[in-house]
C-alpha atoms as a PDB file:
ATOM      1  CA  UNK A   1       0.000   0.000   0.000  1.00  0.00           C
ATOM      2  CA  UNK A   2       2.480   2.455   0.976  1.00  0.00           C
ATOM      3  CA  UNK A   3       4.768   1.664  -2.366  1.00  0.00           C
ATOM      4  CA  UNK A   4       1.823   2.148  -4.466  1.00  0.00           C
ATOM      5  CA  UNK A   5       0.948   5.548  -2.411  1.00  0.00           C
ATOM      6  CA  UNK A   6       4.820   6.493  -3.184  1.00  0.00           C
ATOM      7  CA  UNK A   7       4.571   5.717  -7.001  1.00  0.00           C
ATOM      8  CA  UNK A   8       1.166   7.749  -7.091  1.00  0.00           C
ATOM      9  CA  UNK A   9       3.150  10.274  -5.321  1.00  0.00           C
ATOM     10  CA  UNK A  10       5.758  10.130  -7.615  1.00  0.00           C
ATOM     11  CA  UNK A  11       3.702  10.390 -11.099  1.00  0.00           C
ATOM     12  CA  UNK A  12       1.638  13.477  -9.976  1.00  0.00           C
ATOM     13  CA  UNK A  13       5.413  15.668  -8.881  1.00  0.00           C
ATOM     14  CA  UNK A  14       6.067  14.085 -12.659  1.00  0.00           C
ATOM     15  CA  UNK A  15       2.790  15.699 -14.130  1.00  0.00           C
ATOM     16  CA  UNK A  16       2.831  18.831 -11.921  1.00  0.00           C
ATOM     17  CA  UNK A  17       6.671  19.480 -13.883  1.00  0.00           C
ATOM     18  CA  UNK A  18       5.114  18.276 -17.705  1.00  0.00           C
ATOM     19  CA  UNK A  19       4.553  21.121 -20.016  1.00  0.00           C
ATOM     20  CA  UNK A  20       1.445  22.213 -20.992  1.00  0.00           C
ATOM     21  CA  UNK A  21      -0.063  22.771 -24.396  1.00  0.00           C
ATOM     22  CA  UNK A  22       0.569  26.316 -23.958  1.00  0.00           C
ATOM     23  CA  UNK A  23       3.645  26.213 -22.242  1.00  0.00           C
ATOM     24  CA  UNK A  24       5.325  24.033 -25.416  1.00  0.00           C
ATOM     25  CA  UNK A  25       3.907  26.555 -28.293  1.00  0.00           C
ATOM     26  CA  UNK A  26       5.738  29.674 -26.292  1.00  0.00           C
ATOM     27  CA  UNK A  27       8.598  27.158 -26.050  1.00  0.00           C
ATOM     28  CA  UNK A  28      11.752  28.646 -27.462  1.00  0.00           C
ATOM     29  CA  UNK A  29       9.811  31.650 -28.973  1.00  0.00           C
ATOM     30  CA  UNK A  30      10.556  35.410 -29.971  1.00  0.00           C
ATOM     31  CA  UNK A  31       7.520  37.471 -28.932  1.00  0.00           C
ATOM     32  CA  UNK A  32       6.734  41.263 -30.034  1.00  0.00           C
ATOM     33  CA  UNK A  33       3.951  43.335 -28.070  1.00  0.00           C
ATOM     34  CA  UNK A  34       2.943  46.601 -28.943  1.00  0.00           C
ATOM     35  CA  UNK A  35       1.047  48.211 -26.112  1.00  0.00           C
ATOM     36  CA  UNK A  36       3.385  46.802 -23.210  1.00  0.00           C
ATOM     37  CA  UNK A  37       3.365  49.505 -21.078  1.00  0.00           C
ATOM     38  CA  UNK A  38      -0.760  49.613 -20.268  1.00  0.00           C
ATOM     39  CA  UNK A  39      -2.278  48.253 -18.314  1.00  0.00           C
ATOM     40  CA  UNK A  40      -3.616  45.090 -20.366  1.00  0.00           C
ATOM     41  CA  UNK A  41      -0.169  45.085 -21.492  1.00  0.00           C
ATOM     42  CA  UNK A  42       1.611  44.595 -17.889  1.00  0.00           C
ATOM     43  CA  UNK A  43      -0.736  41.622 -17.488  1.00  0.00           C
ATOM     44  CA  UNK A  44       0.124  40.308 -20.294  1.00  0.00           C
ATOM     45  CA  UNK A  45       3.698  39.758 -20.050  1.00  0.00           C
ATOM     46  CA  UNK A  46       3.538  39.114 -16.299  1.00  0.00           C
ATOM     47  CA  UNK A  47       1.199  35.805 -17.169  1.00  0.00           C
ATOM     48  CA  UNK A  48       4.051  35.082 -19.979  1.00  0.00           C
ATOM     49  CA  UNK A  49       7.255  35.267 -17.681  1.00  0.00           C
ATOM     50  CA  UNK A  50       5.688  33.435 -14.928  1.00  0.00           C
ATOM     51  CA  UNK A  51       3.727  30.825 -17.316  1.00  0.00           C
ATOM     52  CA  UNK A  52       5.910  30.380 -20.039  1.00  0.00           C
ATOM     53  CA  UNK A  53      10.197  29.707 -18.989  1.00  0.00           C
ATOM     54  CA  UNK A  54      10.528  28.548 -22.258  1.00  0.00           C
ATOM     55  CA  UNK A  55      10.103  31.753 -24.013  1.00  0.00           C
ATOM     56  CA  UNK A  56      13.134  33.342 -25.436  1.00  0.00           C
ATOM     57  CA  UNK A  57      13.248  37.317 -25.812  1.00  0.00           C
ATOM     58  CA  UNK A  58      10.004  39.438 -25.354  1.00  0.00           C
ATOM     59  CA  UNK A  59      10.191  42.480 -27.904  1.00  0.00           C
ATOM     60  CA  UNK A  60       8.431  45.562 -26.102  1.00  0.00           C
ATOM     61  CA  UNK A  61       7.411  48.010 -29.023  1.00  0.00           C
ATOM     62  CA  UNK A  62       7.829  51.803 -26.820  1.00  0.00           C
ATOM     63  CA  UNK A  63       8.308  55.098 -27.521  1.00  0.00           C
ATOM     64  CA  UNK A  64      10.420  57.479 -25.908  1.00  0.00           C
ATOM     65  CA  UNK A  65       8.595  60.127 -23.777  1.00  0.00           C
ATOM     66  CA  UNK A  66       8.859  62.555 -21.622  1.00  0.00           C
ATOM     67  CA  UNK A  67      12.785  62.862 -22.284  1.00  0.00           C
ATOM     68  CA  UNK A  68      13.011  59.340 -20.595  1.00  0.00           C
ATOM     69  CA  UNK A  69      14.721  56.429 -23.312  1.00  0.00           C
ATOM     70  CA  UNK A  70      13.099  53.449 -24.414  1.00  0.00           C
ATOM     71  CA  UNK A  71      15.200  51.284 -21.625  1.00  0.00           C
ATOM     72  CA  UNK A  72      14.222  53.267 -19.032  1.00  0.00           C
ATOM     73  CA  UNK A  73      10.590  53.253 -19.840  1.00  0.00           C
ATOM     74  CA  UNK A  74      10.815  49.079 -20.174  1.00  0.00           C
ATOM     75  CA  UNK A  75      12.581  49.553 -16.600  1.00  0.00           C
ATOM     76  CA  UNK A  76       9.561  51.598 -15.191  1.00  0.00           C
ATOM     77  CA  UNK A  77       7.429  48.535 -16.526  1.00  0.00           C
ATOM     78  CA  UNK A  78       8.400  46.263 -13.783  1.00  0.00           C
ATOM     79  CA  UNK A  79       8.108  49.251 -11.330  1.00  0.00           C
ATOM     80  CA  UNK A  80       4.466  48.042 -11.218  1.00  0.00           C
ATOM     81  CA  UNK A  81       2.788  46.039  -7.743  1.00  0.00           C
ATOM     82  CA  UNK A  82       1.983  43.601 -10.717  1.00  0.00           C
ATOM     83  CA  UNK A  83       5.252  42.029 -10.909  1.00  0.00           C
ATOM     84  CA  UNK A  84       6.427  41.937  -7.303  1.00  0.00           C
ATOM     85  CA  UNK A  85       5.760  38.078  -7.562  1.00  0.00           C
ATOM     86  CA  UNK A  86       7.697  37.441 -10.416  1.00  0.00           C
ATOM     87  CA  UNK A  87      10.271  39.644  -8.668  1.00  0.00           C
ATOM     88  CA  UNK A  88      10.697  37.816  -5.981  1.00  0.00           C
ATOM     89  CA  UNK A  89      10.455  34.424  -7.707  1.00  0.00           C
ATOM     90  CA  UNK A  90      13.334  35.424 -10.472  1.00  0.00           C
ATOM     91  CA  UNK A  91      15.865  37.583 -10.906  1.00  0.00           C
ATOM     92  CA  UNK A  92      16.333  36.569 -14.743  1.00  0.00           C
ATOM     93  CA  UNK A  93      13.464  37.997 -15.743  1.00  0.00           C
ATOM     94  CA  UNK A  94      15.065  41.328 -17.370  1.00  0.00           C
ATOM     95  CA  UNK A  95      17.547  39.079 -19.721  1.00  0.00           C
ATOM     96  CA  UNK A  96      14.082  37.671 -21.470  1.00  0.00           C
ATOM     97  CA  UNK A  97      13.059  41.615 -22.131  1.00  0.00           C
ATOM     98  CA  UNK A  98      13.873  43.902 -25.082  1.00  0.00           C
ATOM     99  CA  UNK A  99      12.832  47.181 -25.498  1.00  0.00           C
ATOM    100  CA  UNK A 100      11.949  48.557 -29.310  1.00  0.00           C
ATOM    101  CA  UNK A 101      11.892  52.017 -29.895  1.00  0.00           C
ATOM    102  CA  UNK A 102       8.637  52.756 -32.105  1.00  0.00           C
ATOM    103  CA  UNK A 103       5.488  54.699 -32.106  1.00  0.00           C
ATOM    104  CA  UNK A 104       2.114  53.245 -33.620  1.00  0.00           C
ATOM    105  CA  UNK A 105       1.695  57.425 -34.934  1.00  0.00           C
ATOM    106  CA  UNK A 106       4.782  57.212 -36.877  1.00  0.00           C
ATOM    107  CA  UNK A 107       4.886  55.791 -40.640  1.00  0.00           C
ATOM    108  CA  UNK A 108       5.709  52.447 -40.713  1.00  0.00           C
ATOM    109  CA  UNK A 109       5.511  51.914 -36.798  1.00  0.00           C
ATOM    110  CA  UNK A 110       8.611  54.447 -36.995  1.00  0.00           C
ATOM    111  CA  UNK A 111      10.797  51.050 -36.721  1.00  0.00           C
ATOM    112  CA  UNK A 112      14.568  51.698 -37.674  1.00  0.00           C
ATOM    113  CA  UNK A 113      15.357  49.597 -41.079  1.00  0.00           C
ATOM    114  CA  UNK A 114      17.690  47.446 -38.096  1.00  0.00           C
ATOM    115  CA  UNK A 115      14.863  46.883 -35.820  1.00  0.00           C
ATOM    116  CA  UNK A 116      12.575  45.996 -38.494  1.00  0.00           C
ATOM    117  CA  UNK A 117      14.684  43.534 -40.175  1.00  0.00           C
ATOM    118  CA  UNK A 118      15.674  42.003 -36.821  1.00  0.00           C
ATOM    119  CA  UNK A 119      12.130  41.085 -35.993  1.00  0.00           C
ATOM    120  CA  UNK A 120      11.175  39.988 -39.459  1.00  0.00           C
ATOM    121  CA  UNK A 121      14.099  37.696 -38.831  1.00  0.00           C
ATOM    122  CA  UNK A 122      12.863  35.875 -35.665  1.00  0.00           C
ATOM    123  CA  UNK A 123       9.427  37.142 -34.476  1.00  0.00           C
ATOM    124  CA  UNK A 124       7.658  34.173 -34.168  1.00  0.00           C
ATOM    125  CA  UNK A 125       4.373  35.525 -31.809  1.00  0.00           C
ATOM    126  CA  UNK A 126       2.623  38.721 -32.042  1.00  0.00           C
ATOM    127  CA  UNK A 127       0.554  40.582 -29.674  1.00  0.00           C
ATOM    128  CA  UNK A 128      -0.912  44.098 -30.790  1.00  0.00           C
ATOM    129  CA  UNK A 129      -2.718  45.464 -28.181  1.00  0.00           C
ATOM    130  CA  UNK A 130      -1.336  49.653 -28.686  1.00  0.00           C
ATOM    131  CA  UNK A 131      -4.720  51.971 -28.868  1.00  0.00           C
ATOM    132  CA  UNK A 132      -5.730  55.138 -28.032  1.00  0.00           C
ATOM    133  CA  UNK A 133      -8.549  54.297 -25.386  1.00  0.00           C
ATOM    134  CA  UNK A 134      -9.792  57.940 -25.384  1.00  0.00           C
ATOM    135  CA  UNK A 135     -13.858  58.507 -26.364  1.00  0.00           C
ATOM    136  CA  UNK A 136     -13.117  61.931 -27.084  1.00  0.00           C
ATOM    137  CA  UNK A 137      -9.972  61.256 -29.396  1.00  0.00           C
ATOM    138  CA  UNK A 138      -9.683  63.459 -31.967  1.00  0.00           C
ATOM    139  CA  UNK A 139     -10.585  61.560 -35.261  1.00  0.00           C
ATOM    140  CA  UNK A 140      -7.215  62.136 -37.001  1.00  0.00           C
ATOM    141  CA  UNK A 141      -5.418  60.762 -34.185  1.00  0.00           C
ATOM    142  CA  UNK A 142      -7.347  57.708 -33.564  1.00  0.00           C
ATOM    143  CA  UNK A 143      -7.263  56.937 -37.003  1.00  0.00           C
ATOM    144  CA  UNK A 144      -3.502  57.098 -37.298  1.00  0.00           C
ATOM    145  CA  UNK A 145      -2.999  54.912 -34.221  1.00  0.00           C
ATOM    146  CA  UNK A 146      -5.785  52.616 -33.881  1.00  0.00           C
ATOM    147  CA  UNK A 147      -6.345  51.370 -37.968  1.00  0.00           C
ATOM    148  CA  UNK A 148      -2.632  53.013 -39.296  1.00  0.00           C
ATOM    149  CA  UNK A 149      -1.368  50.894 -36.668  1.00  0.00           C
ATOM    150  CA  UNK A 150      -3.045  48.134 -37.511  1.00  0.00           C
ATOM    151  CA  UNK A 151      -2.480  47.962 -40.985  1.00  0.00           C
ATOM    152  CA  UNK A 152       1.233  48.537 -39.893  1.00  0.00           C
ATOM    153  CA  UNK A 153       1.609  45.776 -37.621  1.00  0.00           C
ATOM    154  CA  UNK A 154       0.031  43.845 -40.858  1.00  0.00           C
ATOM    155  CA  UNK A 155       1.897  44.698 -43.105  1.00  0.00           C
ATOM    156  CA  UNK A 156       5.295  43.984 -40.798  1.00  0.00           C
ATOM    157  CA  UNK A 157       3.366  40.380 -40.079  1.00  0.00           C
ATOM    158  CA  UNK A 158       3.302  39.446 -43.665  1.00  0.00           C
ATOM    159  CA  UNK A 159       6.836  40.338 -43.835  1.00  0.00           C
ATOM    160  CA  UNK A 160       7.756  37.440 -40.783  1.00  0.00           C
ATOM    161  CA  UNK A 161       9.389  34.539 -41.591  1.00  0.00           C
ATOM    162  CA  UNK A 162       8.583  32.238 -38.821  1.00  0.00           C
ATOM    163  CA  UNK A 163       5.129  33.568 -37.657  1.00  0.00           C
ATOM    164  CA  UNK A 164       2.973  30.916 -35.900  1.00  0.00           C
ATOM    165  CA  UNK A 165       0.347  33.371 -34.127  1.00  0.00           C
ATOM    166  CA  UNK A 166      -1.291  37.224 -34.224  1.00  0.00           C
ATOM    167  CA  UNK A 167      -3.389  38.156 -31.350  1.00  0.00           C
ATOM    168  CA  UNK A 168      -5.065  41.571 -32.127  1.00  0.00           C
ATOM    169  CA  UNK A 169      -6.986  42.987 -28.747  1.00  0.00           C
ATOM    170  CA  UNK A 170     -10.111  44.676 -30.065  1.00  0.00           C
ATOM    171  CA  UNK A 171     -12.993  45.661 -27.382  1.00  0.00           C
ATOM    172  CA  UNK A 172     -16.405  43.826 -26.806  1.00  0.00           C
ATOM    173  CA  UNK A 173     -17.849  47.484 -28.227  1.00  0.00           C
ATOM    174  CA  UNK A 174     -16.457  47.493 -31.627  1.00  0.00           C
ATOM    175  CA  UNK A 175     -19.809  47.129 -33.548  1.00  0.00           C
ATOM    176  CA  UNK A 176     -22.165  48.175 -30.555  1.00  0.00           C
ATOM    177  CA  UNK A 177     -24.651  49.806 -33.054  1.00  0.00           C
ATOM    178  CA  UNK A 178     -25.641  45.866 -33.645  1.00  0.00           C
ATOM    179  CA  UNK A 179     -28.068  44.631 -31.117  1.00  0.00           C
ATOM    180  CA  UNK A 180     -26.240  41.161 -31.385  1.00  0.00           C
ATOM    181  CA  UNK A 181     -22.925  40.793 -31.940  1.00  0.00           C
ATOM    182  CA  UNK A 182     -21.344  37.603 -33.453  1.00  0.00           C
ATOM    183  CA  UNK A 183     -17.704  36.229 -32.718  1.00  0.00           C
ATOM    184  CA  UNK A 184     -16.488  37.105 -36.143  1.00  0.00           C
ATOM    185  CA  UNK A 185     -15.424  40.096 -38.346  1.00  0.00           C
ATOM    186  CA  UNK A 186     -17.759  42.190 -40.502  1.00  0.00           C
ATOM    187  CA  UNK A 187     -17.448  44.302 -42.885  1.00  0.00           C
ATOM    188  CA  UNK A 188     -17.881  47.931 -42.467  1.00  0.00           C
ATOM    189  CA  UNK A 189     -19.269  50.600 -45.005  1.00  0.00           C
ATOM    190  CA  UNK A 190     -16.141  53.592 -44.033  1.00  0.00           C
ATOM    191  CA  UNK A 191     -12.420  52.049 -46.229  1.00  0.00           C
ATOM    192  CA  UNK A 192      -9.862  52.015 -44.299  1.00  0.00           C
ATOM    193  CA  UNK A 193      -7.258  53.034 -46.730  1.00  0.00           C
ATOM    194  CA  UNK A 194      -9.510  56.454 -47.406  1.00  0.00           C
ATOM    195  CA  UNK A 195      -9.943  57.468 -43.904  1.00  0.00           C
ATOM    196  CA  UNK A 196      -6.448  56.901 -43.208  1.00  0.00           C
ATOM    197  CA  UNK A 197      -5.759  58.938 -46.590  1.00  0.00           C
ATOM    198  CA  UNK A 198      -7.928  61.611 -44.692  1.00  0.00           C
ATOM    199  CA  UNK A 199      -6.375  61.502 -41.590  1.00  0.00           C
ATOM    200  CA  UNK A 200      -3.099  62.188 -43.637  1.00  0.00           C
ATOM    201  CA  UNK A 201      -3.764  64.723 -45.551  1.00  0.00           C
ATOM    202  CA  UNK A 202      -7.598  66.436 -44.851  1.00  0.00           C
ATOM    203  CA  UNK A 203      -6.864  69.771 -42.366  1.00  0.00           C
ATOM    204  CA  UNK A 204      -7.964  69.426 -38.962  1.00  0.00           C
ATOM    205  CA  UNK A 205     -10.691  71.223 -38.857  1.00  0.00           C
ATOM    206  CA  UNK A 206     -12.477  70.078 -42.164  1.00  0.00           C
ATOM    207  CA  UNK A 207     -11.887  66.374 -40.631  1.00  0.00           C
ATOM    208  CA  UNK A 208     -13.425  67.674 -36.956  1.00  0.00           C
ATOM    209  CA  UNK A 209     -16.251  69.019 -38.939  1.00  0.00           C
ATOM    210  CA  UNK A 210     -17.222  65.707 -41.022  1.00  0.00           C
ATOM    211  CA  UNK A 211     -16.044  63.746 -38.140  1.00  0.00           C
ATOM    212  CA  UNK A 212     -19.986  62.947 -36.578  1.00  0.00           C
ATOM    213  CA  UNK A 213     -20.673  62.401 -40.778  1.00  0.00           C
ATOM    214  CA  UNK A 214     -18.237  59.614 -40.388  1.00  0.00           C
ATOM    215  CA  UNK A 215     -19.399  58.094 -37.391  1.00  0.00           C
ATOM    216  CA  UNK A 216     -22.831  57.208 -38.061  1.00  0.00           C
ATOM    217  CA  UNK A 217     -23.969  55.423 -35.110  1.00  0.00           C
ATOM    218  CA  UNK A 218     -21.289  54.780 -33.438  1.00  0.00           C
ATOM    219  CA  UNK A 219     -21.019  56.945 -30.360  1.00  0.00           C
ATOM    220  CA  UNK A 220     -17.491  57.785 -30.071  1.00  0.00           C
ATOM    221  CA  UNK A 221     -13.899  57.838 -31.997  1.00  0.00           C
ATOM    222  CA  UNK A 222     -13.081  54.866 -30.173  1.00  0.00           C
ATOM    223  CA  UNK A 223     -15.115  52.372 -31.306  1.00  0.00           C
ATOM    224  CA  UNK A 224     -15.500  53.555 -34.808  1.00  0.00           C
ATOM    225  CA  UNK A 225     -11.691  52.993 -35.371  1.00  0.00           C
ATOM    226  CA  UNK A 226     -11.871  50.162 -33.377  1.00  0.00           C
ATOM    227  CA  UNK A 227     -14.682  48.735 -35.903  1.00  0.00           C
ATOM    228  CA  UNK A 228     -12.229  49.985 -38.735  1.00  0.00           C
ATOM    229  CA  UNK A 229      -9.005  48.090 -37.390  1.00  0.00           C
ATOM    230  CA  UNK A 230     -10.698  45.028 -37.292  1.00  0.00           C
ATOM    231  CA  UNK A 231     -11.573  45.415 -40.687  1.00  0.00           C
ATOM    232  CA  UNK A 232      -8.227  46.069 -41.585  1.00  0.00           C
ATOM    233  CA  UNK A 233      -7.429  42.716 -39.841  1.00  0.00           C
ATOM    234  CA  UNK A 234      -9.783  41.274 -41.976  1.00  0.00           C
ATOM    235  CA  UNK A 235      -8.978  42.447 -45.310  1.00  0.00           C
ATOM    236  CA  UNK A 236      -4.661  41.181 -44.458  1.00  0.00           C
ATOM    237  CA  UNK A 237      -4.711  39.018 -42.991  1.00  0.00           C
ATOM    238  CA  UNK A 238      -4.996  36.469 -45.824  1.00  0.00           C
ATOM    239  CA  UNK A 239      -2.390  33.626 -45.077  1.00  0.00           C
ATOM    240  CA  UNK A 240      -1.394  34.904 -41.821  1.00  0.00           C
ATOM    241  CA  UNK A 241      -2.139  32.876 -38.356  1.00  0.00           C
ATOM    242  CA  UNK A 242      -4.711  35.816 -36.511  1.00  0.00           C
ATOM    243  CA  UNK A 243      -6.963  35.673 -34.094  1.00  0.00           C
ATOM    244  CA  UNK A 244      -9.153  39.105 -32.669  1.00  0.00           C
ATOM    245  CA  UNK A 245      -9.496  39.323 -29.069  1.00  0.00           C
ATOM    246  CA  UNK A 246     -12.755  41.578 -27.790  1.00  0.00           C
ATOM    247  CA  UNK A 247     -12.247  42.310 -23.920  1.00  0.00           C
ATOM    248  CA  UNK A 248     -14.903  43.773 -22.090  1.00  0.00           C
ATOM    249  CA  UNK A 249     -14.202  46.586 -19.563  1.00  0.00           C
ATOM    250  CA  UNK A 250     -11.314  46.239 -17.700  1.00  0.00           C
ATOM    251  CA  UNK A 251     -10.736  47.546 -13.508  1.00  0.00           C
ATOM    252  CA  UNK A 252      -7.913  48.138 -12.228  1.00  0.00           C
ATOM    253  CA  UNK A 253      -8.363  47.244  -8.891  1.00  0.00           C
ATOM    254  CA  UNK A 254      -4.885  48.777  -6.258  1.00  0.00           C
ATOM    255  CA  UNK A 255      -5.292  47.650  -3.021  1.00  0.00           C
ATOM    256  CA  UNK A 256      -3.771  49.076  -0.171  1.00  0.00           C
END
């Protein structure tokens, strides 16, 4: 009785230590996120460093801001009460981070031609979660970050050699003029390639003035472009491993 207790014993510490499904996909990989330093963002690569020891180098797409450098920004990251597990737990954690200095308003994700070629080269995961979450975003803006960015980070997937996954975080309110709303993509009346032809080159003010025009029924900037980006992710991604992720609203909850 007490050998067979042992060998039970024994196979469960022997399960507990075999790799999940999961676990073996992010096994060995190169990972770029855009968005790191929100809050969705944080969570994310918390769940992947303490989840995941098999992954190789997390890519952190950041801008510099505020006169502080992309590294120092990536540093500020982990400044967060999110990560005081993983903290404690490892001290390696910072060798499987890289920051990448880019901004989602810049042409072409305003990657250098190094940068870009570098993750063409061994980005194998993608997670593009950068948006402007403001209602009251000016249209021009939105545009250029939340479906120029898009198309961006499509356009720089295509390019991958050794992609296996997209993730691109939407928002459960993307088509909320529908009274039910289906888990897949539709198509939407606005193109994407003319508004973000407007947002490039239509002054301000003409765009602020046409902006409601635009809208329709959607209520806000926000989920207009949101409804636009996923129709971007639609339209490319033809051949390319994506899925679109629709969280609801998210608290932030610090306690004290």
């Amino acid at each position: 009785m007490t050998k067979k207790m042992d060998e039970m014993e024994t196979k469960n510490i022997l399960d507990e230590k075999e790799e999940s499904n999961i676990q073996k996909f992010f096994d060995g990989s190169n990972i770029l996120i855009t968005g790191g330093t929100g809050f969705l963002g944080k969570i994310l690569i918390n769940k992947l460093l303490t989840s995941c020891p098999g992954i190789n180098i997390i890519y952190l797409l950041v801008r510099s801001k505020k006169n502080k450098s992309v590294d120092t920004r990536v540093d500020e990251i982990f400044d967060d009460p999110v990560f005081e597990i993983l903290k404690r737990s490892s001290t390696k954690y910072s060798f499987h981070i890289k920051g990448i200095a880019g901004d989602c308003l810049k042409p072409a994700l305003g990657l250098s031609i190094y940068d870009r070629k570098m993750l063409v080269e061994s980005v194998n995961i993608v997670f593009h979660m950068a948006a402007t979450v403001r209602f009251d975003e000016k249209l021009k803006t939105a545009i250029k970050i939340n479906v120029h960015g898009a198309y961006d980070i499509m356009t720089l997937c295509k390019e991958m050699k050794s992609l296996k996954s997209v993730v691109h975080v939407s928002t459960a309110y993307t088509h909320c003029p529908q009274k039910t709303i289906l888990e897949k993509l539709y198509p939407i009346q606005n193109d994407a390639k003319s508004l973000m032809l407007m947002a490039e080159c239509m002054p301000d003010k003409l765009l602020d003035h046409i902006t409601p025009i635009l809208l329709g029924k959607w209520p806000n900037t926000y989920t207009f472009t949101k409804a636009v980006a996923e129709d971007v992710i639609r339209t490319c991604s033809e051949q390319i491993p994506v899925g679109v992720f629709r969280p609801g609203i998210v608290f932030h909850f610090c306690l004290q």
